[in-house]
PDB file of N, CA and C in Angstrom:
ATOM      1  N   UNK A   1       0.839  -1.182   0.000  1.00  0.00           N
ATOM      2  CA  UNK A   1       0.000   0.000   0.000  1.00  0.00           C
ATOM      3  C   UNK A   1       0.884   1.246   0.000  1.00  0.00           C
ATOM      4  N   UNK A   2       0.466   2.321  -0.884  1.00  0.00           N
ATOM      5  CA  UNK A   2       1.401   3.286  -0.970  1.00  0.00           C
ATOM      6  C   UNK A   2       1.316   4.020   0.322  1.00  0.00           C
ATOM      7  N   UNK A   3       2.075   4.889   0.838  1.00  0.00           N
ATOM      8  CA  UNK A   3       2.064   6.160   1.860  1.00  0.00           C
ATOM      9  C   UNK A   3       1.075   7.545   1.098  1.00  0.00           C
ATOM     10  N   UNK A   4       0.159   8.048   1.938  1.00  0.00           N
ATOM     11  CA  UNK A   4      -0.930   9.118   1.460  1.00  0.00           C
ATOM     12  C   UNK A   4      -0.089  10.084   2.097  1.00  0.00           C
ATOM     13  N   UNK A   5       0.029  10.789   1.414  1.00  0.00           N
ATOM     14  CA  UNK A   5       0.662  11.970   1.305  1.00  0.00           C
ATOM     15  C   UNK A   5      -0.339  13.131   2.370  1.00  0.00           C
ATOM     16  N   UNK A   6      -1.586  12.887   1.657  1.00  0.00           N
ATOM     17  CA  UNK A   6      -2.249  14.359   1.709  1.00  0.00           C
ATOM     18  C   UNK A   6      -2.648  15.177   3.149  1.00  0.00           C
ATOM     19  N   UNK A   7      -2.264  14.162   4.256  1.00  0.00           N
ATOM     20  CA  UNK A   7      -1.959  15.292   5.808  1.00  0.00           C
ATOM     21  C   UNK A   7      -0.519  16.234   5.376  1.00  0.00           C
ATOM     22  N   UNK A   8       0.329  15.906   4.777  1.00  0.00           N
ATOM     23  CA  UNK A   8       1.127  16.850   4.335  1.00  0.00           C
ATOM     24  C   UNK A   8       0.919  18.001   3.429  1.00  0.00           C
ATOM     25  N   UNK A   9       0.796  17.957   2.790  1.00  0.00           N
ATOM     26  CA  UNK A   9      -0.142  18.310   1.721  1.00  0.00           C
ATOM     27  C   UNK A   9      -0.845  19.225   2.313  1.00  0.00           C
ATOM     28  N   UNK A  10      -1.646  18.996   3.141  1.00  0.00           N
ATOM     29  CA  UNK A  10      -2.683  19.751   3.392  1.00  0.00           C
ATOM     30  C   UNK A  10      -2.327  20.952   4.480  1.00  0.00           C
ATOM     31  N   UNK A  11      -1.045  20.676   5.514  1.00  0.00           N
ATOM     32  CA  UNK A  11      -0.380  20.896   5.929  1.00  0.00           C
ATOM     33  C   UNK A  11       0.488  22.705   5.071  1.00  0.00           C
ATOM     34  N   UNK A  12       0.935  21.996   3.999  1.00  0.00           N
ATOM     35  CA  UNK A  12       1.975  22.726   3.325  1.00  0.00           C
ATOM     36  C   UNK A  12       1.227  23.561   2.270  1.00  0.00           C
ATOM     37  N   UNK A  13      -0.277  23.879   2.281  1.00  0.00           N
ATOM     38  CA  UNK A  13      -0.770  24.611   1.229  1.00  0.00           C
ATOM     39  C   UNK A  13      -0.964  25.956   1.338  1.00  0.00           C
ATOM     40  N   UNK A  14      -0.614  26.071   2.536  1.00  0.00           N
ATOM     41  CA  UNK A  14      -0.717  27.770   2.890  1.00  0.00           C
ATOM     42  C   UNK A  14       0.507  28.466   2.699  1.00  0.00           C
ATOM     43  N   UNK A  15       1.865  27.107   2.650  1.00  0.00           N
ATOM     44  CA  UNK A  15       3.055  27.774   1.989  1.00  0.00           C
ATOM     45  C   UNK A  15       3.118  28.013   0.447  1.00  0.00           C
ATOM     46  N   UNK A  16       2.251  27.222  -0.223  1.00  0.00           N
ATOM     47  CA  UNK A  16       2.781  27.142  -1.440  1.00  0.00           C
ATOM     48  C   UNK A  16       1.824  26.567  -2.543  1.00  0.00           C
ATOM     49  N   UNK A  17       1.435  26.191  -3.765  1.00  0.00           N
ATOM     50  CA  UNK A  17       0.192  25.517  -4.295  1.00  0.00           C
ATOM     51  C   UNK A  17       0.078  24.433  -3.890  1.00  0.00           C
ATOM     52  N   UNK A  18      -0.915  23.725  -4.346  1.00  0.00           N
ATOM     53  CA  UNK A  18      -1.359  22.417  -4.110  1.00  0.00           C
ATOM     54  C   UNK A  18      -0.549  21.501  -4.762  1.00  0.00           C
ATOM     55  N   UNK A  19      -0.427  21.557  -6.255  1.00  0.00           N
ATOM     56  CA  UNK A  19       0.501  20.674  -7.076  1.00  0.00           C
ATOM     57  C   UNK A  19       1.620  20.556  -6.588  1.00  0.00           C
ATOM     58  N   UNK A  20       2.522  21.903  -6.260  1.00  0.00           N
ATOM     59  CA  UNK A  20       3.831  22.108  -5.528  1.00  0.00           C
ATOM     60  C   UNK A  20       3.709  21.073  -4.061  1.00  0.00           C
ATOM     61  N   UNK A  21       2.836  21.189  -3.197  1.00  0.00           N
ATOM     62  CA  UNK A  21       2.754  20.756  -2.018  1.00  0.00           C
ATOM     63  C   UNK A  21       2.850  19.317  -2.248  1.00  0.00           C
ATOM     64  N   UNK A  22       2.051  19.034  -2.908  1.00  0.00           N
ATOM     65  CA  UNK A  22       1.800  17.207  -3.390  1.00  0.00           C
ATOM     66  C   UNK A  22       3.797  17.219  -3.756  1.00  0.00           C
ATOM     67  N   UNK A  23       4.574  17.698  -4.678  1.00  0.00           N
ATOM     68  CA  UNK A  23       5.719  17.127  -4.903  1.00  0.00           C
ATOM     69  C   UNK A  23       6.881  17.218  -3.805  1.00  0.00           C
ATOM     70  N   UNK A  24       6.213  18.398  -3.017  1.00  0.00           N
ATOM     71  CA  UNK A  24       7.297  18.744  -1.501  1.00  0.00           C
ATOM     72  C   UNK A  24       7.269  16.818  -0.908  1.00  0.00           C
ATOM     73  N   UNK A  25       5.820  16.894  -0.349  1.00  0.00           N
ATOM     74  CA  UNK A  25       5.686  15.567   0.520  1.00  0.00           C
ATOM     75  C   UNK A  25       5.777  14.481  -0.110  1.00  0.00           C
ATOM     76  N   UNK A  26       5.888  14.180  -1.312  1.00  0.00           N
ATOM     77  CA  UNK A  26       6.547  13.140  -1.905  1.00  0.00           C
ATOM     78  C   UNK A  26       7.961  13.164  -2.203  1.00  0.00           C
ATOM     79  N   UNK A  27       8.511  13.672  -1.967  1.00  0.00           N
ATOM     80  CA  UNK A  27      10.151  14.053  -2.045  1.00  0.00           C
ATOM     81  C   UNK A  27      10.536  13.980  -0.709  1.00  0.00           C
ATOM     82  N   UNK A  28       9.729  14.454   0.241  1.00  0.00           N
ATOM     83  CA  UNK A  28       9.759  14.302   1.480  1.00  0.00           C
ATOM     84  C   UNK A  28      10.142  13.028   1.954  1.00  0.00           C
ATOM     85  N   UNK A  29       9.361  12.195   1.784  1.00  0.00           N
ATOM     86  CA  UNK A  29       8.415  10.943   1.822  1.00  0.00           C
ATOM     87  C   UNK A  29       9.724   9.888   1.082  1.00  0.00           C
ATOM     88  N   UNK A  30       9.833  10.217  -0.444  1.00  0.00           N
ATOM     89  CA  UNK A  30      11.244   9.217  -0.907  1.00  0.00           C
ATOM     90  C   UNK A  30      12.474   9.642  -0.643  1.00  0.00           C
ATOM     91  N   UNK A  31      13.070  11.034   0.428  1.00  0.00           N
ATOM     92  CA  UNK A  31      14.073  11.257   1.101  1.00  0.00           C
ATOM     93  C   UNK A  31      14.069  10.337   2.467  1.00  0.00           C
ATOM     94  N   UNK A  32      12.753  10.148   2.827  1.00  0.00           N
ATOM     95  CA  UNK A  32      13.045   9.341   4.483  1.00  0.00           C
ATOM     96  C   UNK A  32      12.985  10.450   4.954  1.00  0.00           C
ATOM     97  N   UNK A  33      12.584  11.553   4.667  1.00  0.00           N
ATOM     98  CA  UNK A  33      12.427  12.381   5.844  1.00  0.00           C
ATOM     99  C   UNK A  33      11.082  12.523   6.460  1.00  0.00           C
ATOM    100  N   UNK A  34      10.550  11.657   6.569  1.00  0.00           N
ATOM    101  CA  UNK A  34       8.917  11.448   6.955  1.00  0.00           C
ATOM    102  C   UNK A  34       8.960  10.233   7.600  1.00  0.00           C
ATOM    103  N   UNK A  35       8.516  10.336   8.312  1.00  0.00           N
ATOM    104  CA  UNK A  35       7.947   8.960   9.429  1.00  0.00           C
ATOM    105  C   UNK A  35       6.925   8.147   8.590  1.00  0.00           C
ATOM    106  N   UNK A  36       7.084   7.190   7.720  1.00  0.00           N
ATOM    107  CA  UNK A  36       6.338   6.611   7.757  1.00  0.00           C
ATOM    108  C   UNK A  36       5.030   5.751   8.431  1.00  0.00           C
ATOM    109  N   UNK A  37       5.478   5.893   9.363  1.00  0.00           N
ATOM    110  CA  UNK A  37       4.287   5.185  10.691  1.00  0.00           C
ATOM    111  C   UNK A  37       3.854   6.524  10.898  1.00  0.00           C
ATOM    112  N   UNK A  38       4.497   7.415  11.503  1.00  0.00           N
ATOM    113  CA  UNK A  38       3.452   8.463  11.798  1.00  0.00           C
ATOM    114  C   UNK A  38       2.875   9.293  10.338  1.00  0.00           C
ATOM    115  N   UNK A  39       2.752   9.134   9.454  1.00  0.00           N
ATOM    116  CA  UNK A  39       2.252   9.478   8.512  1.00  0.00           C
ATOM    117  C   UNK A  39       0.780   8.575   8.358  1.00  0.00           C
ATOM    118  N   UNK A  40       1.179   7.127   8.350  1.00  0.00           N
ATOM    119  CA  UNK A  40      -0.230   6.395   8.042  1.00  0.00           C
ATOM    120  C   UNK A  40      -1.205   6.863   9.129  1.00  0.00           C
ATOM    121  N   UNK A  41      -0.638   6.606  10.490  1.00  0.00           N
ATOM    122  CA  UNK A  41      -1.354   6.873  11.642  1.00  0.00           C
ATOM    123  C   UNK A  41      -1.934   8.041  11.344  1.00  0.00           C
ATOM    124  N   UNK A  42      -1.934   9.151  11.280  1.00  0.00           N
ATOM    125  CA  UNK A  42      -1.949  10.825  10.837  1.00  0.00           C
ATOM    126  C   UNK A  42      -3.142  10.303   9.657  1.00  0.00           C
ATOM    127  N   UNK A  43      -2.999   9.832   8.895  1.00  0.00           N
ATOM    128  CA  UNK A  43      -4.110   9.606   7.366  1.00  0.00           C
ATOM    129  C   UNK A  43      -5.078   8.863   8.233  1.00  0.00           C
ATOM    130  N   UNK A  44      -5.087   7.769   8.966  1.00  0.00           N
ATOM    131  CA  UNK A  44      -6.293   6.922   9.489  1.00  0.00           C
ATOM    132  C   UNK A  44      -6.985   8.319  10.497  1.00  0.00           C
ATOM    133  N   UNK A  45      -6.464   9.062  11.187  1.00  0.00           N
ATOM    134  CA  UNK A  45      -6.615   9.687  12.045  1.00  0.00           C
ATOM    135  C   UNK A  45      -7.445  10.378  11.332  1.00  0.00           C
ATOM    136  N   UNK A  46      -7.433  11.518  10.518  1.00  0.00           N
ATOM    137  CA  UNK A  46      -7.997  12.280   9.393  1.00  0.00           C
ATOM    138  C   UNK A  46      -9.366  11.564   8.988  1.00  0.00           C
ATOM    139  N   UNK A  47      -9.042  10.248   8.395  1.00  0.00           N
ATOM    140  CA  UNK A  47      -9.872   9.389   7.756  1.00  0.00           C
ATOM    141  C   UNK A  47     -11.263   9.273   8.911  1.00  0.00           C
ATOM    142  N   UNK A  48     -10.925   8.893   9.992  1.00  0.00           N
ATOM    143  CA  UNK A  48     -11.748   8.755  11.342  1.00  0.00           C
ATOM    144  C   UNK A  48     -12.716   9.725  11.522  1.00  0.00           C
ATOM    145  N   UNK A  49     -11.765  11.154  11.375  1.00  0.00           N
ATOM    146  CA  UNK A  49     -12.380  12.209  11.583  1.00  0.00           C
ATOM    147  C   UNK A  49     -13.549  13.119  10.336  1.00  0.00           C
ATOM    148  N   UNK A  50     -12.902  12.736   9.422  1.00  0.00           N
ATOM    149  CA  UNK A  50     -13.994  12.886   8.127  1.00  0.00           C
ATOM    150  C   UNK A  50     -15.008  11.665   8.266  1.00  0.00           C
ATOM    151  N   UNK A  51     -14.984  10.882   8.538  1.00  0.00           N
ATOM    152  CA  UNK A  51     -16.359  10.105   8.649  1.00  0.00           C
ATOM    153  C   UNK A  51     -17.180  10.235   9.599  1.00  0.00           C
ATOM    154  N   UNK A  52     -16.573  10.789  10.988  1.00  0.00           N
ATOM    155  CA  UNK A  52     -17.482  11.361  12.117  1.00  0.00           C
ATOM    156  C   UNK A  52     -17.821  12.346  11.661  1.00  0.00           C
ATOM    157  N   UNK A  53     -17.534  13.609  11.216  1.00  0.00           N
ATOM    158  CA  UNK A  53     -17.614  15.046  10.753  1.00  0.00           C
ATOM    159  C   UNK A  53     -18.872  14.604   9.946  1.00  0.00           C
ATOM    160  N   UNK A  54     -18.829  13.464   8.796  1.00  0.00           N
ATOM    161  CA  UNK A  54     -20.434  13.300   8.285  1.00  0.00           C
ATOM    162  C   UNK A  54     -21.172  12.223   8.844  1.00  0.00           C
ATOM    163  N   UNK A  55     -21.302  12.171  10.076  1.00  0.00           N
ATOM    164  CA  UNK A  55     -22.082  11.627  10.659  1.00  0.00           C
ATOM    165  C   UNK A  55     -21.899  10.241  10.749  1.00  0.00           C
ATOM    166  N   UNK A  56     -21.156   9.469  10.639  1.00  0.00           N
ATOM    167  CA  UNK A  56     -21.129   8.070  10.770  1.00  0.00           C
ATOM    168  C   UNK A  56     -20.493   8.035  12.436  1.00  0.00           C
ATOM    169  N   UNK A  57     -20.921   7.000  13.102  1.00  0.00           N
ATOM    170  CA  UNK A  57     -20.393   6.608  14.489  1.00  0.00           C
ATOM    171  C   UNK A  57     -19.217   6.232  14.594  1.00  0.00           C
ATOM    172  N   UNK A  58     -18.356   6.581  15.586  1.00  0.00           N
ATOM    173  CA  UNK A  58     -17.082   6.635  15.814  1.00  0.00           C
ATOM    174  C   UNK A  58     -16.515   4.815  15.768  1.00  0.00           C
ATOM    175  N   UNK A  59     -17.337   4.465  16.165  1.00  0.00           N
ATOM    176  CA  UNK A  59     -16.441   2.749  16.477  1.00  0.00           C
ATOM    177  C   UNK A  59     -16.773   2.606  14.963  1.00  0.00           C
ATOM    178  N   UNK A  60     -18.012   2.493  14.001  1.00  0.00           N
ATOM    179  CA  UNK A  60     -18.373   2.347  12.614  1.00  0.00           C
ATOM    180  C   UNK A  60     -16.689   2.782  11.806  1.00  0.00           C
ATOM    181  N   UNK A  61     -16.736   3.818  12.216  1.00  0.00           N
ATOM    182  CA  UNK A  61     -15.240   4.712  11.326  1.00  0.00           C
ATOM    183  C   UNK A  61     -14.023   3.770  11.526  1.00  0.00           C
ATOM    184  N   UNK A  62     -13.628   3.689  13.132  1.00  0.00           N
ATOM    185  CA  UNK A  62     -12.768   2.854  13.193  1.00  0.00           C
ATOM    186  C   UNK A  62     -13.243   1.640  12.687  1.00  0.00           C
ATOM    187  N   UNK A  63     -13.486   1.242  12.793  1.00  0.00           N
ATOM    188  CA  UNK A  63     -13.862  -0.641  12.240  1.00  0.00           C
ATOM    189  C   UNK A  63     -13.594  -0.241  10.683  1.00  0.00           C
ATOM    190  N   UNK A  64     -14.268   0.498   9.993  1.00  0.00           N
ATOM    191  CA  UNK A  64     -13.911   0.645   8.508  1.00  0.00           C
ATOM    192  C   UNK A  64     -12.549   1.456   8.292  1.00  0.00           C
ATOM    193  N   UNK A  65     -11.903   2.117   8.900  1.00  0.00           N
ATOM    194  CA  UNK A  65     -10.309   2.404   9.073  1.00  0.00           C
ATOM    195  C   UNK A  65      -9.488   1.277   9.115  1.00  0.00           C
ATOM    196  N   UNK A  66     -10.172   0.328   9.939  1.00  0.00           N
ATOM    197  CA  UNK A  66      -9.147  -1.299   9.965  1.00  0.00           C
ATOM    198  C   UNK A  66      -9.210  -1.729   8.626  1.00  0.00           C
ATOM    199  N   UNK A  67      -9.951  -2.017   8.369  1.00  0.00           N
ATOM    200  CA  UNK A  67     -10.124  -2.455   6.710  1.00  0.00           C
ATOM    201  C   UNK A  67      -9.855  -1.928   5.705  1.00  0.00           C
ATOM    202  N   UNK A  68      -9.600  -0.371   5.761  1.00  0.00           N
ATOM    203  CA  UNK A  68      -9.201   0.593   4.494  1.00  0.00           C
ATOM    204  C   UNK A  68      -7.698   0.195   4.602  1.00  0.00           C
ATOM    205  N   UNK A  69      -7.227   0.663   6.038  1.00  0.00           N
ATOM    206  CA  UNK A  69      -5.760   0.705   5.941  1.00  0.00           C
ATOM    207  C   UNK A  69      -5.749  -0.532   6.112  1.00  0.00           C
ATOM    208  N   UNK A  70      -5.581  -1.827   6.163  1.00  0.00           N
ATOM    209  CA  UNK A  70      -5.617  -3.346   6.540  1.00  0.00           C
ATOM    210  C   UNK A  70      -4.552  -3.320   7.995  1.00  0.00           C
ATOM    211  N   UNK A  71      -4.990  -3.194   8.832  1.00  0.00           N
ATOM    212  CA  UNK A  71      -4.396  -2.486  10.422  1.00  0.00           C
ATOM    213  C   UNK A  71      -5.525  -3.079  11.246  1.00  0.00           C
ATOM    214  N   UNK A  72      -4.923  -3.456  12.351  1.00  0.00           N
ATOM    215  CA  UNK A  72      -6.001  -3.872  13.488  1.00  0.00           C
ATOM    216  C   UNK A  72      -7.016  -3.072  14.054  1.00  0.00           C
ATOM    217  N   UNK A  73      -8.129  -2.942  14.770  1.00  0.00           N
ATOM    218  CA  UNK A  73      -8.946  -2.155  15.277  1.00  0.00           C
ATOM    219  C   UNK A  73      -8.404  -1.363  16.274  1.00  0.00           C
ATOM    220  N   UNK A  74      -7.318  -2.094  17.069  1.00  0.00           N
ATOM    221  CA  UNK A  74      -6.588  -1.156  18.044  1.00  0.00           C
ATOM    222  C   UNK A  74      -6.083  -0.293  17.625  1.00  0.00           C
ATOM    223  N   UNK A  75      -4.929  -0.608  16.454  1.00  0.00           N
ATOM    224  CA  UNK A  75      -3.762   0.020  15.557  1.00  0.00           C
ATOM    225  C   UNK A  75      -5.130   1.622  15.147  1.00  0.00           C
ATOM    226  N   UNK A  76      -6.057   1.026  14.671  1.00  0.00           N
ATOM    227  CA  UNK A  76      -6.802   2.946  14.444  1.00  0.00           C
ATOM    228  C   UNK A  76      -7.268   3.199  15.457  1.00  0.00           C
ATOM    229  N   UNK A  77      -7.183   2.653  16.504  1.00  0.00           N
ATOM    230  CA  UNK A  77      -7.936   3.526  18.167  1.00  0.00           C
ATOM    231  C   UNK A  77      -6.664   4.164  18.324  1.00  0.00           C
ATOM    232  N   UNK A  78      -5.483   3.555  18.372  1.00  0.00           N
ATOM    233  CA  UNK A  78      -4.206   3.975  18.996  1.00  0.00           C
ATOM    234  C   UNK A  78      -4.150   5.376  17.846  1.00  0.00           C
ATOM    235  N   UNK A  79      -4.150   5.174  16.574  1.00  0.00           N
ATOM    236  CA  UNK A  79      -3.817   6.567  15.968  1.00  0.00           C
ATOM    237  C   UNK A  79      -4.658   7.761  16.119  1.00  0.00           C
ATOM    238  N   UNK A  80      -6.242   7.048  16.285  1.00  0.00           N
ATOM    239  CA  UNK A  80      -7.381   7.964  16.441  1.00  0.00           C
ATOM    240  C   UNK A  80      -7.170   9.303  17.494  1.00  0.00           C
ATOM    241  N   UNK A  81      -6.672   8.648  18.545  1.00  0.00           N
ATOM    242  CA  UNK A  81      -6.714   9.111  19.896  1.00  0.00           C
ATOM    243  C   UNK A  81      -5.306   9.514  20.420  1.00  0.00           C
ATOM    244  N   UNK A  82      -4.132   9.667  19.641  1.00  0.00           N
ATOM    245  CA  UNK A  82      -2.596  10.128  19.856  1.00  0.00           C
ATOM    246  C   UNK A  82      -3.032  11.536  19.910  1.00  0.00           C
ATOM    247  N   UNK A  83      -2.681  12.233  20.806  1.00  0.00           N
ATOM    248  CA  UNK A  83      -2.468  13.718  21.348  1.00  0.00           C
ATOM    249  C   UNK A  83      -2.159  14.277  20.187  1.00  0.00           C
ATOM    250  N   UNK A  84      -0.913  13.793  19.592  1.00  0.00           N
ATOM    251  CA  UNK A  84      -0.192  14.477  18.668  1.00  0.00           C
ATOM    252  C   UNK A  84      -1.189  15.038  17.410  1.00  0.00           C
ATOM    253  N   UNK A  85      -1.752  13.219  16.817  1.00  0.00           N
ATOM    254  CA  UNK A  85      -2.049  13.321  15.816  1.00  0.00           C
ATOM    255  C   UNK A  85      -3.626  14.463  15.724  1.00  0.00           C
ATOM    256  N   UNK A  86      -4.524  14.302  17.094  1.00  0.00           N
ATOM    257  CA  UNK A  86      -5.499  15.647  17.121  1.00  0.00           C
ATOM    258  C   UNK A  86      -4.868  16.528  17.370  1.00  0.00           C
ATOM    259  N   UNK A  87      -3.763  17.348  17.261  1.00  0.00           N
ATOM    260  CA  UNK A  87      -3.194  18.640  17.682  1.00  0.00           C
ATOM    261  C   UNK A  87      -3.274  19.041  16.050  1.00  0.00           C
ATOM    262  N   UNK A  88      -2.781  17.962  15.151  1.00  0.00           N
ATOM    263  CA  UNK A  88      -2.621  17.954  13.815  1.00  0.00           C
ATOM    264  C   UNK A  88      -4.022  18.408  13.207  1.00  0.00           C
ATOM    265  N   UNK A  89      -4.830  17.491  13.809  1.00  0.00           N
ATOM    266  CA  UNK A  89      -5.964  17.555  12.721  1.00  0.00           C
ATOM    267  C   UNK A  89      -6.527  19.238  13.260  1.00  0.00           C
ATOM    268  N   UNK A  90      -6.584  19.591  14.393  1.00  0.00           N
ATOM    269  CA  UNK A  90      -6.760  20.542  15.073  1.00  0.00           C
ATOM    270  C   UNK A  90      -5.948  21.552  14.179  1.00  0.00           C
ATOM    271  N   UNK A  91      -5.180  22.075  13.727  1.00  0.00           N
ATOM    272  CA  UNK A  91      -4.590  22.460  12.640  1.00  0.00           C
ATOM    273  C   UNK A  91      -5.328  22.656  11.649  1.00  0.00           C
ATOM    274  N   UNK A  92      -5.092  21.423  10.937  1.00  0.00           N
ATOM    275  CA  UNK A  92      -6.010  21.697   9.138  1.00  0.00           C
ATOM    276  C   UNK A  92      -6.956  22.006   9.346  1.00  0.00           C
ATOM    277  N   UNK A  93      -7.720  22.239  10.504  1.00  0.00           N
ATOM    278  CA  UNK A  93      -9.318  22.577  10.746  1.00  0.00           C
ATOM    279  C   UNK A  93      -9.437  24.232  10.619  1.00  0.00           C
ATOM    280  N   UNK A  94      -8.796  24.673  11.061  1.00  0.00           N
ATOM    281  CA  UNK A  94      -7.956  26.540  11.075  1.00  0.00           C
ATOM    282  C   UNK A  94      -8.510  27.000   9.878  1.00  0.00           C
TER     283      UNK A  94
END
């Protein structure tokens, strides 16, 4: 499964365009300068939160987060609920 870019991305659009942003975090991303784990975690996290935002139930989201990303049910509680990763989403919400 590839790495989703677009918490970066979404991140980096107030520096610069969108197209530009998409090639920052993929350069990013095939330098190793990106956490891969905390990147997926960060996308399920997002993912969680756009499906609550339209109304679907929180355990519903996670349970279908396990299956999008093929990750255990814990593995998206654990990303859902990282301090870090809502400080993030808390961010793109701005």
């Amino acid at each position: 499964m590839s790495i989703d870019t677009r918490p970066i991305e979404r991140l980096l659009v107030g520096l610069c365009p969108p197209l530009r942003a998409r090639r920052i975090a993929q350069r990013l991303l095939s330098a190793s300068l990106l956490d891969r784990a905390r990147l997926r975690d960060l996308t399920i996290a997002l993912y969680v939160d756009e499906q609550t935002t339209r109304g679907r139930a929180k355990t519903e989201a996670l349970e279908q987060a396990a299956i999008d990303f093929d990750c255990s049910y814990s593995t998206a509680c654990r990303a859902v609920y990282d301090a870090t990763n809502q400080q993030t989403i808390k961010q793109l919400h701005k």
